[in-house]
Structure formats: C-alpha cells, structure tokens
PDB file of N, CA and C in Angstrom:
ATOM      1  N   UNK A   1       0.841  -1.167   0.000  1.00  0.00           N
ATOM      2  CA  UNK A   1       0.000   0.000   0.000  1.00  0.00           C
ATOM      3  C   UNK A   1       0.894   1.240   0.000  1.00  0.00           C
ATOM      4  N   UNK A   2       0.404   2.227  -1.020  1.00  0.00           N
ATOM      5  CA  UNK A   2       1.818   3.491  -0.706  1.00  0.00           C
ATOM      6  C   UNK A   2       1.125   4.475   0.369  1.00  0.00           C
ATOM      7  N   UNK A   3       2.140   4.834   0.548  1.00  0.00           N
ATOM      8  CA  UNK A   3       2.425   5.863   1.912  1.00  0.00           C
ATOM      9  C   UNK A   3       1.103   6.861   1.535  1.00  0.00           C
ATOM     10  N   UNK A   4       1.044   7.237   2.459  1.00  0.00           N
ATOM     11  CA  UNK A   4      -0.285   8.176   2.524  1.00  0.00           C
ATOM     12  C   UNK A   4       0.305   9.290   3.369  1.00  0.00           C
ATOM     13  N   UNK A   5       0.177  10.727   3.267  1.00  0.00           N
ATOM     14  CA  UNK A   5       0.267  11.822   4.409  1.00  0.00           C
ATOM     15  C   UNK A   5      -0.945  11.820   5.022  1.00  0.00           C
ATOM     16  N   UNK A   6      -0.811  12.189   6.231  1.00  0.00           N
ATOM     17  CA  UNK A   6      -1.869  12.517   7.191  1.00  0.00           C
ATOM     18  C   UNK A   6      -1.929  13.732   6.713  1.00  0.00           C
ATOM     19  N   UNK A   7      -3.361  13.867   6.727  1.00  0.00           N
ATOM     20  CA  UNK A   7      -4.215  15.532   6.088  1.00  0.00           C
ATOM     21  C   UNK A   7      -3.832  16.461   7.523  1.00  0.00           C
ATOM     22  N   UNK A   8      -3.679  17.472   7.072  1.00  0.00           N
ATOM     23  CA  UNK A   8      -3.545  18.404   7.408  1.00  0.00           C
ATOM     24  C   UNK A   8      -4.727  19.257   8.528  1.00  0.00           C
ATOM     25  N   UNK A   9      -4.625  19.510   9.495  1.00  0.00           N
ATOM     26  CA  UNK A   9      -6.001  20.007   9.972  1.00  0.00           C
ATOM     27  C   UNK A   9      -5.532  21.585  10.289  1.00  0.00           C
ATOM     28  N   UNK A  10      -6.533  22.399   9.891  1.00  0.00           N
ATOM     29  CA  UNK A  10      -6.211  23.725  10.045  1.00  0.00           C
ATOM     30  C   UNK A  10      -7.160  23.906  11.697  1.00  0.00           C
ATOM     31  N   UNK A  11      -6.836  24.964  12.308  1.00  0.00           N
ATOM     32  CA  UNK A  11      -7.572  25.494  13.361  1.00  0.00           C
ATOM     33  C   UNK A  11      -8.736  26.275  13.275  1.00  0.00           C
ATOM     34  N   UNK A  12      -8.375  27.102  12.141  1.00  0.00           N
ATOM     35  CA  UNK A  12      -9.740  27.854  11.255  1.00  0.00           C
ATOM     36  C   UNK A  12      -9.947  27.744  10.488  1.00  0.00           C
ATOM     37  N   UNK A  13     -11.647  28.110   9.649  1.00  0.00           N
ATOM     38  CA  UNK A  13     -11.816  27.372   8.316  1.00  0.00           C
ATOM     39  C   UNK A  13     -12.904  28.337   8.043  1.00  0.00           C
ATOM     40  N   UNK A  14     -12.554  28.821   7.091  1.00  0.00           N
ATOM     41  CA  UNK A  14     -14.196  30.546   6.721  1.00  0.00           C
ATOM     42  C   UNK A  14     -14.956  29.515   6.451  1.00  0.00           C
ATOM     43  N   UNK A  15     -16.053  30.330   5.621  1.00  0.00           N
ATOM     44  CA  UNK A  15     -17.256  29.763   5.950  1.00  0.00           C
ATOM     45  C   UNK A  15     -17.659  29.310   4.446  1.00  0.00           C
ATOM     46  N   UNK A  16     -16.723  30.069   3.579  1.00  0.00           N
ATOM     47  CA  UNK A  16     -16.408  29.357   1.606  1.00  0.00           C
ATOM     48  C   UNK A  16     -15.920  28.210   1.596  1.00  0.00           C
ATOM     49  N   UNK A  17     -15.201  27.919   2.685  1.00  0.00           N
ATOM     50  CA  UNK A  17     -14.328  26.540   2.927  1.00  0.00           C
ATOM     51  C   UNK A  17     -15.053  25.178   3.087  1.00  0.00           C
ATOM     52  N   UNK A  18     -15.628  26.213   4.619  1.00  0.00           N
ATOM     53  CA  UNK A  18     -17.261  25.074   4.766  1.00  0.00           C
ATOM     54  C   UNK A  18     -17.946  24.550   3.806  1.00  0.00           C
ATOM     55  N   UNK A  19     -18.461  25.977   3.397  1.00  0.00           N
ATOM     56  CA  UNK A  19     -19.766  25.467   2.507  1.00  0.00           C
ATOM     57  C   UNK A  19     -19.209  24.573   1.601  1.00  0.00           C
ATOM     58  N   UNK A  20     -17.913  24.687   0.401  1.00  0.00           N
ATOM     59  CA  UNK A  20     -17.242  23.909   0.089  1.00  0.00           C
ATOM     60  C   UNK A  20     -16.993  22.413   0.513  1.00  0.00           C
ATOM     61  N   UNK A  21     -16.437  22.089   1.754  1.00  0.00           N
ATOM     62  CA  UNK A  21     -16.662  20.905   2.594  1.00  0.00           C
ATOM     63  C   UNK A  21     -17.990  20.466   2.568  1.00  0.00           C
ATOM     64  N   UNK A  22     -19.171  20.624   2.728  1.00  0.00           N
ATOM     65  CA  UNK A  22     -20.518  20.029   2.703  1.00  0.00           C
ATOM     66  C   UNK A  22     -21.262  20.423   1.601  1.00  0.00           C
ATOM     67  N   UNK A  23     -20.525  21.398   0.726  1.00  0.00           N
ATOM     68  CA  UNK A  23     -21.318  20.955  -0.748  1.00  0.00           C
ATOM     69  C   UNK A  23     -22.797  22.278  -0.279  1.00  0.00           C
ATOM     70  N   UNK A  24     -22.980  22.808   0.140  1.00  0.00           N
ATOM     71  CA  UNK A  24     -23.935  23.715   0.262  1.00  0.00           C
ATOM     72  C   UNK A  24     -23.689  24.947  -0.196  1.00  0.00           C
ATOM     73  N   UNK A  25     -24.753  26.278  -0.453  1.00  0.00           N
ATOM     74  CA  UNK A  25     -23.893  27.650  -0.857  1.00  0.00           C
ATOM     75  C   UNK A  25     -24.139  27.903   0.753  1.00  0.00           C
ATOM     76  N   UNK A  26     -23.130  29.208   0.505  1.00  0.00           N
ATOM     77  CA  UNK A  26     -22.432  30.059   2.007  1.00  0.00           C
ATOM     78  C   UNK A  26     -23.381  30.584   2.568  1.00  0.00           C
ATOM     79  N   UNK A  27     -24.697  30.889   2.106  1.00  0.00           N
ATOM     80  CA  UNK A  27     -25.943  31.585   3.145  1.00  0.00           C
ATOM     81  C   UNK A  27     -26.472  30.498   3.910  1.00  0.00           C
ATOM     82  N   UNK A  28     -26.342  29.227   3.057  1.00  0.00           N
ATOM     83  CA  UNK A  28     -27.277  28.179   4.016  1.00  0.00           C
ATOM     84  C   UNK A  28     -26.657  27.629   5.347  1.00  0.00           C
ATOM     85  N   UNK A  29     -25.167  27.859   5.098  1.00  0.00           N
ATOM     86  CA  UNK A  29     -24.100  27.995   6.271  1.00  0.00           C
ATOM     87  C   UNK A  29     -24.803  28.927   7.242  1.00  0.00           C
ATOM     88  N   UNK A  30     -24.880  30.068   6.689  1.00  0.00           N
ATOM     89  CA  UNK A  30     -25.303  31.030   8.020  1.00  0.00           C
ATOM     90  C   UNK A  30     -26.564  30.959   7.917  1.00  0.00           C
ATOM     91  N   UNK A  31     -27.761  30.466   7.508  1.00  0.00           N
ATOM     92  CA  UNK A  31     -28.851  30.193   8.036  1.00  0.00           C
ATOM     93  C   UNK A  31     -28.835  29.125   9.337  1.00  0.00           C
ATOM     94  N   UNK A  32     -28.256  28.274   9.110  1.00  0.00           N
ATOM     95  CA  UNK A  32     -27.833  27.098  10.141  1.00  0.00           C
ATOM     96  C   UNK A  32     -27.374  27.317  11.157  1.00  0.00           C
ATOM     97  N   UNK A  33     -26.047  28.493  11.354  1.00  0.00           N
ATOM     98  CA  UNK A  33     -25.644  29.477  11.963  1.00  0.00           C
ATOM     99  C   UNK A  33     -26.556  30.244  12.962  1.00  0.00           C
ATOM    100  N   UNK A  34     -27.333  30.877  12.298  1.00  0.00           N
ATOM    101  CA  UNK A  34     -28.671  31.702  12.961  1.00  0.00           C
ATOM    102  C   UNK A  34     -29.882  30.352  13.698  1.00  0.00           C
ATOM    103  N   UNK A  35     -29.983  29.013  12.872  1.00  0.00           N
ATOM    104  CA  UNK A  35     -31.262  28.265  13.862  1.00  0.00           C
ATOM    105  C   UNK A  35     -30.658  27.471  14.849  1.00  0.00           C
ATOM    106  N   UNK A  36     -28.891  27.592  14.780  1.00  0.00           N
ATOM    107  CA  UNK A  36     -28.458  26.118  15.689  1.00  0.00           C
ATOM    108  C   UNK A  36     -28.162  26.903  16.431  1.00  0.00           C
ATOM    109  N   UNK A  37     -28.255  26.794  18.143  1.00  0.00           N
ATOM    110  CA  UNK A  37     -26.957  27.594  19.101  1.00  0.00           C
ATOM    111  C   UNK A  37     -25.817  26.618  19.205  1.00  0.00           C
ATOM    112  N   UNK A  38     -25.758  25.258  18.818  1.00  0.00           N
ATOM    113  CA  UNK A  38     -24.436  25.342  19.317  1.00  0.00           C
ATOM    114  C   UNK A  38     -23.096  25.868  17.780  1.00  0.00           C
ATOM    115  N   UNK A  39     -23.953  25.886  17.076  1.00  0.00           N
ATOM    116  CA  UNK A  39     -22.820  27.024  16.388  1.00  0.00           C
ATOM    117  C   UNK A  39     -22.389  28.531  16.614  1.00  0.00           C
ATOM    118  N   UNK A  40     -21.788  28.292  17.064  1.00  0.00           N
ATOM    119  CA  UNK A  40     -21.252  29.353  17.123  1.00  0.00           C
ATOM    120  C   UNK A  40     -20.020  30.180  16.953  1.00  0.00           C
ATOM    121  N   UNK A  41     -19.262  30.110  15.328  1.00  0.00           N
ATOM    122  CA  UNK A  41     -18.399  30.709  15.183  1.00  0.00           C
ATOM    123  C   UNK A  41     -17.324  31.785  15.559  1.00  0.00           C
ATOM    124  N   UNK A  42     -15.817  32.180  15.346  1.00  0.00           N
ATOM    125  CA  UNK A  42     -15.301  33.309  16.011  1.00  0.00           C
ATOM    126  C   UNK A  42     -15.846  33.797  14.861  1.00  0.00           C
ATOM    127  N   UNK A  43     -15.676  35.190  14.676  1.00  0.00           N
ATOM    128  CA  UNK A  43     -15.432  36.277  14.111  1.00  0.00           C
ATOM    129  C   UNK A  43     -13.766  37.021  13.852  1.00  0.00           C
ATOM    130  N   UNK A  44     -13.384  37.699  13.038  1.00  0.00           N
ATOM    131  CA  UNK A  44     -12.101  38.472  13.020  1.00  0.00           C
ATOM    132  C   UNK A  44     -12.583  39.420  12.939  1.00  0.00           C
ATOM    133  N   UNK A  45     -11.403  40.335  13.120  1.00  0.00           N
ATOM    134  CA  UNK A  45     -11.811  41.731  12.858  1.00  0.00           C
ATOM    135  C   UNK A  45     -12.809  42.487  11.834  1.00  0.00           C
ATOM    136  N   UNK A  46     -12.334  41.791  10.733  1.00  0.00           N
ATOM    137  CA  UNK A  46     -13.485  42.212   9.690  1.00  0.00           C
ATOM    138  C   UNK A  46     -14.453  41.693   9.809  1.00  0.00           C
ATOM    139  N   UNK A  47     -14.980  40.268  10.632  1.00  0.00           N
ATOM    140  CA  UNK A  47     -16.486  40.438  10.902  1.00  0.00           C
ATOM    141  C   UNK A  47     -16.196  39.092   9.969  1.00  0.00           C
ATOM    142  N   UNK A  48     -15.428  38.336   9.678  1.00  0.00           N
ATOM    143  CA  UNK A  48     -15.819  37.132   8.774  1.00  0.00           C
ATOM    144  C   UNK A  48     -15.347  36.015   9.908  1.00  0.00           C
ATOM    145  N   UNK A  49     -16.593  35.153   9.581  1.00  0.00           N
ATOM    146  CA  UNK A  49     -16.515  34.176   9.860  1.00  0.00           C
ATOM    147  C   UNK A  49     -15.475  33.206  10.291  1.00  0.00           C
ATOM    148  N   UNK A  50     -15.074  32.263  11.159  1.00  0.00           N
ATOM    149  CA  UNK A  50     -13.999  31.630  11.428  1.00  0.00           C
ATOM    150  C   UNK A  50     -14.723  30.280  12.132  1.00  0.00           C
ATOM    151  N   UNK A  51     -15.048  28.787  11.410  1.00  0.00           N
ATOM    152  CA  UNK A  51     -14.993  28.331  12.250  1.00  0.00           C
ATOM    153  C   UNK A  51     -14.227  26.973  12.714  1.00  0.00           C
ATOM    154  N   UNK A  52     -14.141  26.499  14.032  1.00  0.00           N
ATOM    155  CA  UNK A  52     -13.400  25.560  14.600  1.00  0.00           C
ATOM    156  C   UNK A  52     -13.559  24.464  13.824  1.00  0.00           C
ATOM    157  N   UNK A  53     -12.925  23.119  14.256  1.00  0.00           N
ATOM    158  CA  UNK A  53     -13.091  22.045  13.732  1.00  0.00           C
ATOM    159  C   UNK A  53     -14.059  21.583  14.266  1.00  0.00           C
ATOM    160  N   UNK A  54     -14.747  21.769  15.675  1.00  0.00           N
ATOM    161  CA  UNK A  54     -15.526  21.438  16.240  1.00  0.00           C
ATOM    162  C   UNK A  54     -17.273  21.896  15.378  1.00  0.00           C
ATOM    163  N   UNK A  55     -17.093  22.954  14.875  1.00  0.00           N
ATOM    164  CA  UNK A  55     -18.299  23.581  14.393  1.00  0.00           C
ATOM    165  C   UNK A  55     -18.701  22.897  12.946  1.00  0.00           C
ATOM    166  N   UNK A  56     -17.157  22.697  12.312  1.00  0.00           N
ATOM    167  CA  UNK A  56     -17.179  21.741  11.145  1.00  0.00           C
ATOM    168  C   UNK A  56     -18.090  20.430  11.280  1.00  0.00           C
ATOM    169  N   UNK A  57     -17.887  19.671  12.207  1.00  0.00           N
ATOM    170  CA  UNK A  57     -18.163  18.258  13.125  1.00  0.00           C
ATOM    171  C   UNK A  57     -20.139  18.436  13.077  1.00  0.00           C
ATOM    172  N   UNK A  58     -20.196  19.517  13.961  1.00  0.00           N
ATOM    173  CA  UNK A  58     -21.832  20.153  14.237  1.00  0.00           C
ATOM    174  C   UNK A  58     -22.168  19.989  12.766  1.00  0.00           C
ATOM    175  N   UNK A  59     -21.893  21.104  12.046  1.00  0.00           N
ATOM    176  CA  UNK A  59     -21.812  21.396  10.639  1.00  0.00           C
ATOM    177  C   UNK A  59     -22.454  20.111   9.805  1.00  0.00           C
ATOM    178  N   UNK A  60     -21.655  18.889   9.952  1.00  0.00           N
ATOM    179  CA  UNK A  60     -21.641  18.076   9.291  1.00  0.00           C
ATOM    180  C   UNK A  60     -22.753  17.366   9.480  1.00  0.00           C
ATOM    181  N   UNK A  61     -23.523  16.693  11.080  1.00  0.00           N
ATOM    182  CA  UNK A  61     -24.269  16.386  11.401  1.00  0.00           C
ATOM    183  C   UNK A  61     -25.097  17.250  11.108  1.00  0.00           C
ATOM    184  N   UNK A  62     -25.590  18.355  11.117  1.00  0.00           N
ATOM    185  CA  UNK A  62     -26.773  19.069  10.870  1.00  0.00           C
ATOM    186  C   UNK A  62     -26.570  18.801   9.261  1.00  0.00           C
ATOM    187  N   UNK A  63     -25.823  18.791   8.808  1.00  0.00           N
ATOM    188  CA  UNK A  63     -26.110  18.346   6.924  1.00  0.00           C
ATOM    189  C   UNK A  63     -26.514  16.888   6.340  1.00  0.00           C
ATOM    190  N   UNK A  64     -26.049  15.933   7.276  1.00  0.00           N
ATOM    191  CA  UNK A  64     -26.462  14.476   7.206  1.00  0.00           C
ATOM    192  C   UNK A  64     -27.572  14.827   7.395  1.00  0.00           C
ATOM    193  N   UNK A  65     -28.068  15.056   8.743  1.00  0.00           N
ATOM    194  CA  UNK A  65     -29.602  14.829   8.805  1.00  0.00           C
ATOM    195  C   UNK A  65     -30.793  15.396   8.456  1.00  0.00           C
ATOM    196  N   UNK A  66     -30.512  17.003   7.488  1.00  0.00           N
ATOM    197  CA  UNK A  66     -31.500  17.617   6.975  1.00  0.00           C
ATOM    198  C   UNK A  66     -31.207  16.816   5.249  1.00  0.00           C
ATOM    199  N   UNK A  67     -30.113  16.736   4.960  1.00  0.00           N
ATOM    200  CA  UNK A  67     -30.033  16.651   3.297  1.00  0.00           C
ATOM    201  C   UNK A  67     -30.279  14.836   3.293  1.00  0.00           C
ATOM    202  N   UNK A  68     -29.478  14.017   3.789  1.00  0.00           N
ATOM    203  CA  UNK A  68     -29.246  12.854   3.716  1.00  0.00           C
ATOM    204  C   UNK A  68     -30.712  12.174   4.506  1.00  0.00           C
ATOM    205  N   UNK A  69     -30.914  12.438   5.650  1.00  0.00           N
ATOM    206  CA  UNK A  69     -32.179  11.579   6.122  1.00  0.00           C
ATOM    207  C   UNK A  69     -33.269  12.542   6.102  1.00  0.00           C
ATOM    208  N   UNK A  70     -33.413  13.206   5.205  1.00  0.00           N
ATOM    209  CA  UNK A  70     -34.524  14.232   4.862  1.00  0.00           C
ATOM    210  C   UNK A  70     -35.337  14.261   6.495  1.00  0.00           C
ATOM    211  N   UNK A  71     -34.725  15.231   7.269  1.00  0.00           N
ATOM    212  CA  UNK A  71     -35.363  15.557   8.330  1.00  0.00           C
ATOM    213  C   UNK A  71     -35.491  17.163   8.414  1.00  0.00           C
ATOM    214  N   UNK A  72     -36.816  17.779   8.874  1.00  0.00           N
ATOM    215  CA  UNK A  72     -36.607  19.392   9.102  1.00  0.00           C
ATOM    216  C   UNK A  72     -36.423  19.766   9.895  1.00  0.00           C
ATOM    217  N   UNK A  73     -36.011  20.935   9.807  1.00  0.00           N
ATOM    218  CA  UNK A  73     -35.378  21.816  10.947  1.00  0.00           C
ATOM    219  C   UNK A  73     -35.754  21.761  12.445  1.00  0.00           C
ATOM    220  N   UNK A  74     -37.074  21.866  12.582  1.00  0.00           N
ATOM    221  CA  UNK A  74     -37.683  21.168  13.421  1.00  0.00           C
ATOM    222  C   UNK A  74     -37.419  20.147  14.221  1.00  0.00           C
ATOM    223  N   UNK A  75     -37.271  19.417  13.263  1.00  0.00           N
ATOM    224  CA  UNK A  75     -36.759  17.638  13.490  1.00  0.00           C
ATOM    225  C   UNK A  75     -35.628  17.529  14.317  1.00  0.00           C
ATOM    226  N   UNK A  76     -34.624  18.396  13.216  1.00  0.00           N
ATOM    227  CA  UNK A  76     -32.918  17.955  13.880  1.00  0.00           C
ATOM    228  C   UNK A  76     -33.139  18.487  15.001  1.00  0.00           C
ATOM    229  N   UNK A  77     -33.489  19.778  15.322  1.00  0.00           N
ATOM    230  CA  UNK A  77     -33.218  20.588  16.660  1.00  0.00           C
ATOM    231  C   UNK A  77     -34.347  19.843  17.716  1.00  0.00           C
ATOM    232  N   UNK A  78     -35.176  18.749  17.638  1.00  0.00           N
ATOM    233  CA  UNK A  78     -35.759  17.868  18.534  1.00  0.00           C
ATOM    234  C   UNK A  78     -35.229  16.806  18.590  1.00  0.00           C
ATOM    235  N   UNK A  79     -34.403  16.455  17.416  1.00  0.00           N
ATOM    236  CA  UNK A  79     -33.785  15.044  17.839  1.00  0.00           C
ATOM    237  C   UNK A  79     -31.998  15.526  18.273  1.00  0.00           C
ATOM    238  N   UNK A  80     -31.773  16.581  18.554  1.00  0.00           N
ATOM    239  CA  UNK A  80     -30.698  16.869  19.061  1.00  0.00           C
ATOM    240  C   UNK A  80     -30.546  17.624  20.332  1.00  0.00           C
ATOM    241  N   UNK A  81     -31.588  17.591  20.626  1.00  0.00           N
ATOM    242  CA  UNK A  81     -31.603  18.697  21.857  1.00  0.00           C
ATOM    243  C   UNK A  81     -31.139  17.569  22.727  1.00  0.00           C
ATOM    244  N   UNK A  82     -29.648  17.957  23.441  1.00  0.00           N
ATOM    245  CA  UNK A  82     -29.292  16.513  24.338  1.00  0.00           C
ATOM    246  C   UNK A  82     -28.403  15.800  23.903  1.00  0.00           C
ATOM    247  N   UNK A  83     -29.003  15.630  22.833  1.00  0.00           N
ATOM    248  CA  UNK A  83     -28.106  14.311  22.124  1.00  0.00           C
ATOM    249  C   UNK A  83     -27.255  14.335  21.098  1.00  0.00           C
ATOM    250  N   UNK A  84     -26.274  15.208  20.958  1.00  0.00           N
ATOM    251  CA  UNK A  84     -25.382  15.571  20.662  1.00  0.00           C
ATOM    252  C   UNK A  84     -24.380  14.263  20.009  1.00  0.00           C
ATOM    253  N   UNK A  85     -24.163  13.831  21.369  1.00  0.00           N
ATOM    254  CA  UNK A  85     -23.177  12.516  21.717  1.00  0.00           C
ATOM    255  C   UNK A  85     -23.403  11.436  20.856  1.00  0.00           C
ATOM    256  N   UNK A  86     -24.720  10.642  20.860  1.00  0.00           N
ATOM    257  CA  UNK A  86     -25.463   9.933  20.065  1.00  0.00           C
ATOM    258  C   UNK A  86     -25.241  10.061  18.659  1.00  0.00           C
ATOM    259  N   UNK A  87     -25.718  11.507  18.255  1.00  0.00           N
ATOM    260  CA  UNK A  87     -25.507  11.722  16.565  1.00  0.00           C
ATOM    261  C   UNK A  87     -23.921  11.275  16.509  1.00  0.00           C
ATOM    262  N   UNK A  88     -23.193  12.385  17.055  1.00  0.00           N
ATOM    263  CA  UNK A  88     -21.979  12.012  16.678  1.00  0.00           C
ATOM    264  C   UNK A  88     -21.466  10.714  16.411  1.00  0.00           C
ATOM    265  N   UNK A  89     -21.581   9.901  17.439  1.00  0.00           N
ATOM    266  CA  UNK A  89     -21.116   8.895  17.610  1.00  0.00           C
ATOM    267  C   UNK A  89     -21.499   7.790  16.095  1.00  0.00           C
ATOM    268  N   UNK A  90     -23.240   8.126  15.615  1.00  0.00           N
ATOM    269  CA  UNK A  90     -23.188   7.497  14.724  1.00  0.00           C
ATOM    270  C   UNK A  90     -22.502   7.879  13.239  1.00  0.00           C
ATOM    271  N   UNK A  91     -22.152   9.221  13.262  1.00  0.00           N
ATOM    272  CA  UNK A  91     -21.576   9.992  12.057  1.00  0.00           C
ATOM    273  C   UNK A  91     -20.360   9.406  12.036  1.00  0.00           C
ATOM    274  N   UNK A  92     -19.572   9.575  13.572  1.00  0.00           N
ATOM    275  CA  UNK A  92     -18.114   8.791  13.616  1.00  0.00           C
ATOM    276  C   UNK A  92     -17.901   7.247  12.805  1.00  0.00           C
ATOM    277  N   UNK A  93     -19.154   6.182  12.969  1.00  0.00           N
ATOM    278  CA  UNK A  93     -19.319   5.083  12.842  1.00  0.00           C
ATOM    279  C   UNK A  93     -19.364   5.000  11.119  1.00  0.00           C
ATOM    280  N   UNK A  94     -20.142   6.069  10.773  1.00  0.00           N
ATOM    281  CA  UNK A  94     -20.947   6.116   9.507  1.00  0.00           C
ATOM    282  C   UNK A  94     -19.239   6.591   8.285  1.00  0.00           C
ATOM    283  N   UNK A  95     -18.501   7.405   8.937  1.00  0.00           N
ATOM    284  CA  UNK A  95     -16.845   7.836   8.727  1.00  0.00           C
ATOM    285  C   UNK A  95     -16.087   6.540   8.361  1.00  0.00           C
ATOM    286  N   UNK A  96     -16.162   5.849   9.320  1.00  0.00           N
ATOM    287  CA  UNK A  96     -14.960   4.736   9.439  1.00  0.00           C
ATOM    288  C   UNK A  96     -15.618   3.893   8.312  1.00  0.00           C
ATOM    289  N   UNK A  97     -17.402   3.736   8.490  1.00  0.00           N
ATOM    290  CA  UNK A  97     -17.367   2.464   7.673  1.00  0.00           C
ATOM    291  C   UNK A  97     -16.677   3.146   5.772  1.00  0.00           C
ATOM    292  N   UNK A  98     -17.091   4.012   5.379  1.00  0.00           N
ATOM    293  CA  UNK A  98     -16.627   4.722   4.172  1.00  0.00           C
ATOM    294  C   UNK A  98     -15.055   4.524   3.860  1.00  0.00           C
ATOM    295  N   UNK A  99     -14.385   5.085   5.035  1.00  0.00           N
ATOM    296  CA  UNK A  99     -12.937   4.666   4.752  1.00  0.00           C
ATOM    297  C   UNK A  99     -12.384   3.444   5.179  1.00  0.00           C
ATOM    298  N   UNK A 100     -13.296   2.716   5.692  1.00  0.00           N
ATOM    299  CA  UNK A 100     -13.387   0.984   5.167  1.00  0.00           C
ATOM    300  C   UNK A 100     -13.248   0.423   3.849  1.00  0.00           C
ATOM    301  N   UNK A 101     -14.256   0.717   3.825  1.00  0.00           N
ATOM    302  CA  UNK A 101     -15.088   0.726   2.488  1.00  0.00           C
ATOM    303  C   UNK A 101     -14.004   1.065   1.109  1.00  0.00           C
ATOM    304  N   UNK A 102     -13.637   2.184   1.328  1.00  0.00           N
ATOM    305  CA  UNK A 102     -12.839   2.818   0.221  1.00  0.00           C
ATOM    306  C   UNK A 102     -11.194   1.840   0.056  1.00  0.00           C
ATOM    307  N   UNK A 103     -10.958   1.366   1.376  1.00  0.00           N
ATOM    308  CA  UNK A 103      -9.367   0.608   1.546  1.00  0.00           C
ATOM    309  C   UNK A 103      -9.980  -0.643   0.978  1.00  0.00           C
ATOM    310  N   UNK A 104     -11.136  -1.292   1.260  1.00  0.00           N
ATOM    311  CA  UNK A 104     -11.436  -2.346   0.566  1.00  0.00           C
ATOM    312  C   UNK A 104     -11.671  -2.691  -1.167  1.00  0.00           C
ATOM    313  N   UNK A 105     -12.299  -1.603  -1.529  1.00  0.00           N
ATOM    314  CA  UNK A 105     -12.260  -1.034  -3.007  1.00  0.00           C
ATOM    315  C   UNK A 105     -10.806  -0.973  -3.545  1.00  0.00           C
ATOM    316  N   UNK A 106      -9.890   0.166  -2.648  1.00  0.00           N
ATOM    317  CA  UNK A 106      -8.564  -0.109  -3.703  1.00  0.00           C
ATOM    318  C   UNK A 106      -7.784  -0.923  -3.410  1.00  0.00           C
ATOM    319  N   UNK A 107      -7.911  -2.212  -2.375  1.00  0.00           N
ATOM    320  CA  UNK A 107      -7.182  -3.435  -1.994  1.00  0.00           C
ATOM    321  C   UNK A 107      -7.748  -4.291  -3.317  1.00  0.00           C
ATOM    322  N   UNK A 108      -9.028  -4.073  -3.737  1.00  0.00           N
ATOM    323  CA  UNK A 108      -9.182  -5.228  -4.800  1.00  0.00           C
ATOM    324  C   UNK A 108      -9.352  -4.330  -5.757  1.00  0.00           C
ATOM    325  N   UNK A 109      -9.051  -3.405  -6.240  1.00  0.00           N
ATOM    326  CA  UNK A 109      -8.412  -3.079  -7.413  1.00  0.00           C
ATOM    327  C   UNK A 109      -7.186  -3.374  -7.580  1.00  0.00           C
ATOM    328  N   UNK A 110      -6.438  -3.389  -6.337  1.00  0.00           N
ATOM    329  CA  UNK A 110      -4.928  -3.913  -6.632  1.00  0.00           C
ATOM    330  C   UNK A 110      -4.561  -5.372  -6.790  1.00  0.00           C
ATOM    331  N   UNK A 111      -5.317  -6.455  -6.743  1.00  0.00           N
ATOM    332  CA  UNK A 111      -4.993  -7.469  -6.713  1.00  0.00           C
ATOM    333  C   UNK A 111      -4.955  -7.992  -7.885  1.00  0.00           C
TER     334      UNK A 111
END
C-alpha cells in the first residue's frame, strides 16, 4: 500500500471553505448558523466568519440529517436537543465504515 500523508487540519476554516466541505452555498451555512446555538463561530476583525473544527463536526451532522435523512429543521433541533453525543457517535461510525469501504475497493483493485 503506498504511503499516505496525514491531512492536514487547520484550526480555522471561513465559511467558503465550509460550505465547500458540505457541498452547500455560504448563506445556508449562516442560516444554520442563525437556527443552531451550538454554532457558534469566532469572528475576526473584519467580521468574517472563522470556524473551529468542532463547528465543522456540528456542521456536518446538521447536513447528514437535513439533506441525507430528509429531516426538518424542526426535526434535527428535537432530535438533538441533548443528544449531541449519540448523533456524533453514529456519524463517527458512519466515517470509518466509508474509509473501510474505500481501503477495501482499492485493496481489490490492486490485486
């Protein structure tokens, strides 16, 4: 198997980056922004956006479960109130099996 670098993790990430990362445009970022509290981005001086890896993580789960398990807004913020831990945990699960998945794909392409 060839060498692989470990990706790079930045500390901050605007919000073009994001939307980029989950495939959405940049307002629906800050609509999400405005209905979730636990997002909550820094700001810089100029007032743009900055957010953690942690918000990325949020980010991501609130995009699985409105785009992917067609749930509304409504929905997520009742099936998350609390349970934070839970989602994650299955997003984490839902991660590994993919890059399972993907090492298994190019193990038998290589054979």
């Amino acid at each position: 198997m060839p060498y692989r670098e470990k990706k790079i993790e930045k500390l901050y990430y605007s919000i073009g980056e994001v939307s980029g990362m989950l495939g959405v445009p940049v307002s629906t970022v800050r609509f999400w922004e405005n209905e979730f509290r636990i997002l909550k981005p820094m700001k810089n001086k100029k007032g743009n956006r900055m957010f953690t890896a942690n918000d990325v993580k949020n980010l991501t789960i609130i995009h699985r479960l409105l785009k992917e398990e067609g749930m509304t807004i409504a929905g997520v913020k009742k099936k998350l109130s609390g349970k934070w831990d839970d989602t994650d945990r299955a997003l984490q699960i839902g991660e590994t099996l993919k890059k399972i998945r993907g090492l298994l794909v190019e193990f038998r392409d290589n054979i």
